[in-house]
Each structure stands twice: as C-alpha cells, then as structure tokens.
Protein backbone atom coordinates (compact mmCIF):
# COMPACT_ATOMS: atom_id res chain seq x y z
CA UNK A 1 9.01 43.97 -95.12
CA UNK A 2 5.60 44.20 -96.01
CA UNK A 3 2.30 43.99 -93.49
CA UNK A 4 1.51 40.03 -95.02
CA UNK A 5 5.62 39.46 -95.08
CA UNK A 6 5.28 40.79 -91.20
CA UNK A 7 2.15 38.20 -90.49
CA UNK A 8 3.47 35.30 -92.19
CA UNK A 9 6.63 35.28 -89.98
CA UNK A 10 4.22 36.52 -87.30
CA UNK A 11 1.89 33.28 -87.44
CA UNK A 12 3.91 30.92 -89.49
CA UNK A 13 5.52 27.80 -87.63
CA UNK A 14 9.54 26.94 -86.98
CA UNK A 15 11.69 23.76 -87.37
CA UNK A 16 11.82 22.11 -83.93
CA UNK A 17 15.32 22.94 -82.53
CA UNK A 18 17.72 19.67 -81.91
CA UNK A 19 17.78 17.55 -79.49
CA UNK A 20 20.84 18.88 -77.48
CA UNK A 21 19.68 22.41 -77.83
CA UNK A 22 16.56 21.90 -75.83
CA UNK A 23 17.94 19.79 -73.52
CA UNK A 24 20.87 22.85 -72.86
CA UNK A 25 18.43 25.33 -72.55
CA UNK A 26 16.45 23.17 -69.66
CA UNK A 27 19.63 22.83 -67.70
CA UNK A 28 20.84 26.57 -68.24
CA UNK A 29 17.21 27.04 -66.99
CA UNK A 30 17.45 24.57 -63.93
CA UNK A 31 21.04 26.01 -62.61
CA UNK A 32 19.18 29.32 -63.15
CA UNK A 33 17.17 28.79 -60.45
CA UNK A 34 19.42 26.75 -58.46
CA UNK A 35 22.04 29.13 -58.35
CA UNK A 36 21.67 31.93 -55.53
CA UNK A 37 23.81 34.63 -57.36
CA UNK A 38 22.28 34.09 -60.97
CA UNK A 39 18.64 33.20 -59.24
CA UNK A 40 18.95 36.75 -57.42
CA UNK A 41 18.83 38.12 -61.11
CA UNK A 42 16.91 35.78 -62.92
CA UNK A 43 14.30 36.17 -60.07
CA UNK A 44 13.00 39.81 -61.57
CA UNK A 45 11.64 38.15 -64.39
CA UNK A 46 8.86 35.41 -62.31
CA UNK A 47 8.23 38.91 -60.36
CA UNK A 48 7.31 40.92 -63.76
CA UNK A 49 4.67 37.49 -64.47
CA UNK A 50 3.48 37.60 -60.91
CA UNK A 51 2.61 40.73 -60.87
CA UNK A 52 1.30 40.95 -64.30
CA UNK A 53 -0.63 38.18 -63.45
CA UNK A 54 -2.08 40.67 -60.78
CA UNK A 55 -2.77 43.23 -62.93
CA UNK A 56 -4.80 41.35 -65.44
CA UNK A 57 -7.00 39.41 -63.38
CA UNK A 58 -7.60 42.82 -62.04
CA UNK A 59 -8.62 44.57 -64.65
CA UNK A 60 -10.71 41.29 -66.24
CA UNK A 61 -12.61 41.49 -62.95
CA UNK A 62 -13.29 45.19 -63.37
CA UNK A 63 -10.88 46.75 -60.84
CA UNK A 64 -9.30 50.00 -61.26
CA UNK A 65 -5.25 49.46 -61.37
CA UNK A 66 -3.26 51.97 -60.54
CA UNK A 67 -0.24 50.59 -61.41
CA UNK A 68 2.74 48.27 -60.51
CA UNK A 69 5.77 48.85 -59.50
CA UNK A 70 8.58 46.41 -59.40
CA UNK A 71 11.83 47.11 -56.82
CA UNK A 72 15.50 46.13 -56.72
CA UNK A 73 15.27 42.96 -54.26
CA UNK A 74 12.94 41.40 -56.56
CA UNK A 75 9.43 41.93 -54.60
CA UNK A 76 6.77 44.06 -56.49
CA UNK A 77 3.45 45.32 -55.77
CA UNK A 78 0.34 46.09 -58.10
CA UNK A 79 -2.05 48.25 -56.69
CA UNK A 80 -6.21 48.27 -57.61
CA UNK A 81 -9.15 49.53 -57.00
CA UNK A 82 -12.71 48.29 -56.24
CA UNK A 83 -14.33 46.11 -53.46
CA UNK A 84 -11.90 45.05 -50.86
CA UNK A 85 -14.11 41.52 -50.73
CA UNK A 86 -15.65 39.42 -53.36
CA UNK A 87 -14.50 37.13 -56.32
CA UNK A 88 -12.88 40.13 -58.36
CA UNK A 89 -10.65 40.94 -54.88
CA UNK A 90 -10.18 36.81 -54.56
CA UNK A 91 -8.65 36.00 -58.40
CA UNK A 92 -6.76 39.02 -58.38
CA UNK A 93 -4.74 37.78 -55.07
CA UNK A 94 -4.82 34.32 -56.58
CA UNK A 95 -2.92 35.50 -60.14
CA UNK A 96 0.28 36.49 -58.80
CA UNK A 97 2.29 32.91 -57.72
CA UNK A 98 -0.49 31.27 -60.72
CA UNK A 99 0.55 33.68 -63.74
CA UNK A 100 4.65 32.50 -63.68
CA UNK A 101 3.72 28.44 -64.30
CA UNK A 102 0.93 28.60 -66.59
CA UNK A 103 2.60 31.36 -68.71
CA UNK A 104 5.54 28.69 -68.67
CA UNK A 105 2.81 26.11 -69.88
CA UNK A 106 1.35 28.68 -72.55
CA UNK A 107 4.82 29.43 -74.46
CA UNK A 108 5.16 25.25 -73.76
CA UNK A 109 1.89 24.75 -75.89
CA UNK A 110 3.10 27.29 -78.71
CA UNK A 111 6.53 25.75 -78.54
CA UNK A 112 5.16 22.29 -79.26
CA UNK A 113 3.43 23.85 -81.90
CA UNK A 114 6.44 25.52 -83.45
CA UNK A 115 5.48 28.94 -82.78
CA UNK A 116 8.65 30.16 -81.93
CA UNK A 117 8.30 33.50 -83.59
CA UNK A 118 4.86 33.89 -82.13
CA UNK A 119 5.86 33.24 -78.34
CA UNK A 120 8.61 36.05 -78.52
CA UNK A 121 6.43 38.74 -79.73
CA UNK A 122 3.38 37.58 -77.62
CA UNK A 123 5.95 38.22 -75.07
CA UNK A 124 7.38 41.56 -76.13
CA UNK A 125 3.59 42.14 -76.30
CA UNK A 126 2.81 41.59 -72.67
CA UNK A 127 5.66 43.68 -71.94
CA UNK A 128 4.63 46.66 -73.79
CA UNK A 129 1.36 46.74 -72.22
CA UNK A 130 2.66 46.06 -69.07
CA UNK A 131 4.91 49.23 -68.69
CA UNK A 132 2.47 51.35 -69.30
CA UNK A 133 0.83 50.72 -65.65
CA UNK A 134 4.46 50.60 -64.46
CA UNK A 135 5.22 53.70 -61.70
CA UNK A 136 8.81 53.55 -60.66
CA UNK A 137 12.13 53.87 -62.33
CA UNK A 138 13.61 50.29 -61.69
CA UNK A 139 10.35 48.91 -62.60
CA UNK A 140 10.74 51.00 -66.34
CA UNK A 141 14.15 49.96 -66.35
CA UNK A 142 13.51 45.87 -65.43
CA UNK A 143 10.47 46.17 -68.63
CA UNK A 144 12.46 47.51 -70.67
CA UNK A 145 15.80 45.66 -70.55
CA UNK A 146 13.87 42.08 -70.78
CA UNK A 147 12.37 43.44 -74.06
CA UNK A 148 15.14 44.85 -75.43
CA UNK A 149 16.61 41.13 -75.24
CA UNK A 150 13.79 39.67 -76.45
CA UNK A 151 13.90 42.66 -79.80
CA UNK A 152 17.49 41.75 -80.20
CA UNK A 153 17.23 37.87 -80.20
CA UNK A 154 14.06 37.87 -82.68
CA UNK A 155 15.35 40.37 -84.80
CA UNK A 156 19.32 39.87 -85.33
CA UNK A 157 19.53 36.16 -83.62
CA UNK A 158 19.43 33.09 -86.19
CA UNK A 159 16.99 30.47 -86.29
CA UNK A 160 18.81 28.74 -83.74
CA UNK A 161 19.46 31.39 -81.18
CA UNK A 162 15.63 31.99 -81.25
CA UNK A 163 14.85 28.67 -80.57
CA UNK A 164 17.30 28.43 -77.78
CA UNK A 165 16.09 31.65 -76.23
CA UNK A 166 12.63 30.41 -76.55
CA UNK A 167 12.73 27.23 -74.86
CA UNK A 168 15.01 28.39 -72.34
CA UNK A 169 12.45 31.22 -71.27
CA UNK A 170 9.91 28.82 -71.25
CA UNK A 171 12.03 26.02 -69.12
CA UNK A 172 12.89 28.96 -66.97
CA UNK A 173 9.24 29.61 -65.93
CA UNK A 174 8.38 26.13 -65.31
CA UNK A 175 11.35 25.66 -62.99
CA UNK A 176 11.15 29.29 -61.16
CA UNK A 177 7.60 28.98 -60.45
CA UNK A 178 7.70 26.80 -57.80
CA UNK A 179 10.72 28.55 -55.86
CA UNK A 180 9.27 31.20 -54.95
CA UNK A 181 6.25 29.85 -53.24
CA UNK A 182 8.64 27.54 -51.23
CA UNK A 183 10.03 31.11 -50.12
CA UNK A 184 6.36 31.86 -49.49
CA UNK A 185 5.93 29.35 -46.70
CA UNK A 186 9.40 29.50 -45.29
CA UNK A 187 8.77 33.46 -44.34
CA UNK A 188 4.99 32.69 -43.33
CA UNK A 189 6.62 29.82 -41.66
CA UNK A 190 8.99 32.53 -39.69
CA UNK A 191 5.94 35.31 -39.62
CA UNK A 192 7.53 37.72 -41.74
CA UNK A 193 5.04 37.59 -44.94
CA UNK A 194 2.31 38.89 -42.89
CA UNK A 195 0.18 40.20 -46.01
CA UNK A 196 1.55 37.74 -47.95
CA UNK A 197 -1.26 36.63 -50.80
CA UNK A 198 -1.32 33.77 -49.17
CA UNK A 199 -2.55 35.39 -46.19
CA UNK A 200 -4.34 37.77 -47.90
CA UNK A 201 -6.40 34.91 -49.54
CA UNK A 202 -6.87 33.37 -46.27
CA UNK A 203 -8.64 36.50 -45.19
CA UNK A 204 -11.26 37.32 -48.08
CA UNK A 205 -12.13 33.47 -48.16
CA UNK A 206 -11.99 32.16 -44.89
CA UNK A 207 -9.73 29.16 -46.03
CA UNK A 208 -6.52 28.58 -44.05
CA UNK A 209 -3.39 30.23 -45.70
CA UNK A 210 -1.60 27.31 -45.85
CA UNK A 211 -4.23 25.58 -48.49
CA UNK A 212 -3.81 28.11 -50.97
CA UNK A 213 0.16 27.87 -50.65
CA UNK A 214 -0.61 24.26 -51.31
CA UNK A 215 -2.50 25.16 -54.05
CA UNK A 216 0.66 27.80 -55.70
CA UNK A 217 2.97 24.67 -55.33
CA UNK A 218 0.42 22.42 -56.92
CA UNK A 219 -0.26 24.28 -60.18
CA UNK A 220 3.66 25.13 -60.31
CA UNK A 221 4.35 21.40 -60.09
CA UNK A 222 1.49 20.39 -62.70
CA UNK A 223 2.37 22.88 -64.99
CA UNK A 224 6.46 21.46 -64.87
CA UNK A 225 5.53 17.89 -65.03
CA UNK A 226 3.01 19.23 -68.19
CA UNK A 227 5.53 21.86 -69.92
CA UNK A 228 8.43 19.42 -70.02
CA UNK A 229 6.74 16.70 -71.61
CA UNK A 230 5.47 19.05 -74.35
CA UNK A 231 9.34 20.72 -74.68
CA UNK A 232 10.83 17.51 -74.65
CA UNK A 233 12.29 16.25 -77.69
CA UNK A 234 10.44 13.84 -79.74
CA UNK A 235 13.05 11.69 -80.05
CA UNK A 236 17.37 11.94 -79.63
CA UNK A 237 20.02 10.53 -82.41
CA UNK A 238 23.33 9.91 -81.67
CA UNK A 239 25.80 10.73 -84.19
CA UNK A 240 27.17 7.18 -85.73
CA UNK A 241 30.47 6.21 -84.81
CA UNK A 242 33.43 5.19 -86.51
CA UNK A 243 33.80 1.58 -87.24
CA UNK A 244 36.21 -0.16 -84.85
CA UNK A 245 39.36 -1.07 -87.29
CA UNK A 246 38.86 -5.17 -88.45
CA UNK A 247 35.05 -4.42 -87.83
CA UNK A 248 32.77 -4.36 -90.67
CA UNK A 249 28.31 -3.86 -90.85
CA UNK A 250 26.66 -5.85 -92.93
C-alpha cells in the first residue's frame, strides 16, 4: 500500500453502518456500564481518557509531566510539574472526569461524518503517545492491549466490524462518563476521596467541591444527550413482510 493509498483510507469517509448495528452497539455499550463484573473491566478504558485528559492539559499549559501510571483497580494518577496554583494547575485538575465525555462527543462528530477509519487511528494515535509517559507495568500492559484491539479490528475486521467497534467505543464513552463521577460524590459523600479532583479544584479556586462535581456530571450528561443524537440513525426500515394469504396491495 502506497503513502496516498495509506491517506486516502486514512481521510476518506465510510458507508453509515445499519440501523440495527448502531443501535446493538449502544446497548452492548449501556449494559457495559451497567454491569458490575464487565463495568470492573470496561472501567480501565474511561481511566486511560481521564488521565490522558490530565496529561494534555498539562503539558498545553506548560507543566512538566512526569508520567502516568494506571493500576489494577482502575484508579490512575498523572503526575506534573510547575506551579502548585494558577490556571495551568486549575485545567489540568479539571481534564480528568472532562476528557472521557467530550472524547465520546469527538469520535460522535467524526462518526456522523463517516470517518470511521479516521476515529480508530486518531485513537491508536492517542495511545501511542500516551505510553510513552506511562511508568508502570499494568499501565504498559492496559495501553497496549486496547491498541492491539483497535490494530486488529482496523486492519483484519470488515467494513462492518469497524463500524460496530467504532460506534460502540464511542457509545461506551458517552455512557461511562457520567458513572464515574457519581462514584466521585458517593466517596466524597463518605470522606474517602479526600484529594479527590474535585477537592483538589475546590482548593486552588476557592469554589465548593461539590460545584465542580456538578459541573463533571453536567458536561457528561450534555455530551450523551449531544453524542446520541449525532450516532443515531437517520432513519430505521423494517424489512417488508409477507403478504397475509387472500391479501393482495394494490
């Protein structure tokens, strides 16, 4: 495949899947997160976002990251240098519970546009610069599994499988987002997030803790109520049925 072959599939834009095949992948996505078992799983993936989200805003601001690292029970932690006060040290906090909705919203917007293709490997490129800030072994290992999925449905998966794999990514972001700031404000709620971002946001800015969780849920909410009306299908046919014996259409 040649460099043009490589851009044309790169930039050019898909058939919309069917009907029933984005409206699968939403409720795949939906018992995703409503299932504890599979959400216990599923739940690493919102963490890589949240704290890539981190990690960008970071080093947009001009922050020094360190790097991230990503554990077994799903939390994670990104780690940056600079001011410990001031608006670079404010978005940063902010990114992490904002990054898993309106990523969901971004591969909504190229999804609506077709870009199937395109919102894989934007994907597999977030990844790949993502672990190279990554400093543990599980956090290696959690990068490099989602990618390797991601390789093998764009490059051996049909036109179909893509599609399905696409929109249920993007169906799984919008519906995971606003889990885990629930979670948020049930161990705030319990005093066991005690330098929760929440909190954390609370202290740099003065503003009570509980506003900016209002704020996580807000954006997660908008950016579900926005993503599914792009991802939803523009319109559903039925297959015909068979004529009833004795009936005719004229």
């Amino acid at each position: 495949m040649s460099i043009a072959d490589l851009w044309d599939r790169l930039t050019g834009t898909q058939q919309d899947p069917p009907w029933w095949l984005v409206v699968l992948a939403a409720l795949i996505a939906l018992a995703a997160v409503l299932h504890g078992p599979t959400w216990r799983v599923a739940r690493n993936v919102v963490t890589i976002a949240h704290e890539g989200g981190h990690a960008l805003i970071a080093l947009v601001t001009g922050r020094k990251l360190d790097g991230i690292k990503l554990h077994s029970d799903t939390s994670g932690v990104t780690v940056s240098r600079g001011k410990p006060h001031g608006p670079g040290m404010v978005f940063t906090a902010m990114a992490g519970y904002l990054t898993p909705p309106l990523l969901g919203l971004l591969f909504a917007v190229l999804l609506e546009g077709g870009r199937i293709t395109l919102m894989l490997w934007f994907s597999l490129a977030l990844l790949g610069a993502m672990l190279v800030m990554i400093r543990n072994a599980y956090g290696v290992l959690s990068i490099v599994a989602t990618g390797a999925i991601i390789v093998g449905v764009s490059w051996l998966g049909g036109a179909t499988v893509q599609a399905g794999f696409a929109y249920l990514a993007a169906f799984f972001l919008l519906f995971a987002a606003a889990r885990p700031v629930a979670e948020l404000q049930r161990m705030r709620a319990r005093h066991m997030a005690p330098s929760s971002d929440a909190d954390q946001l609370a202290h740099l800015t003065g503003v009570p803790g509980l506003a900016w969780v209002g704020l996580f849920g807000l954006v997660a909410v908008g950016a579900l109520l926005t993503g599914g009306l792009l991802l939803a299908p523009d319109s559903v046919s039925l297959p015909d049925l068979p004529d009833a014996p004795g009936v005719s259409r004229g």
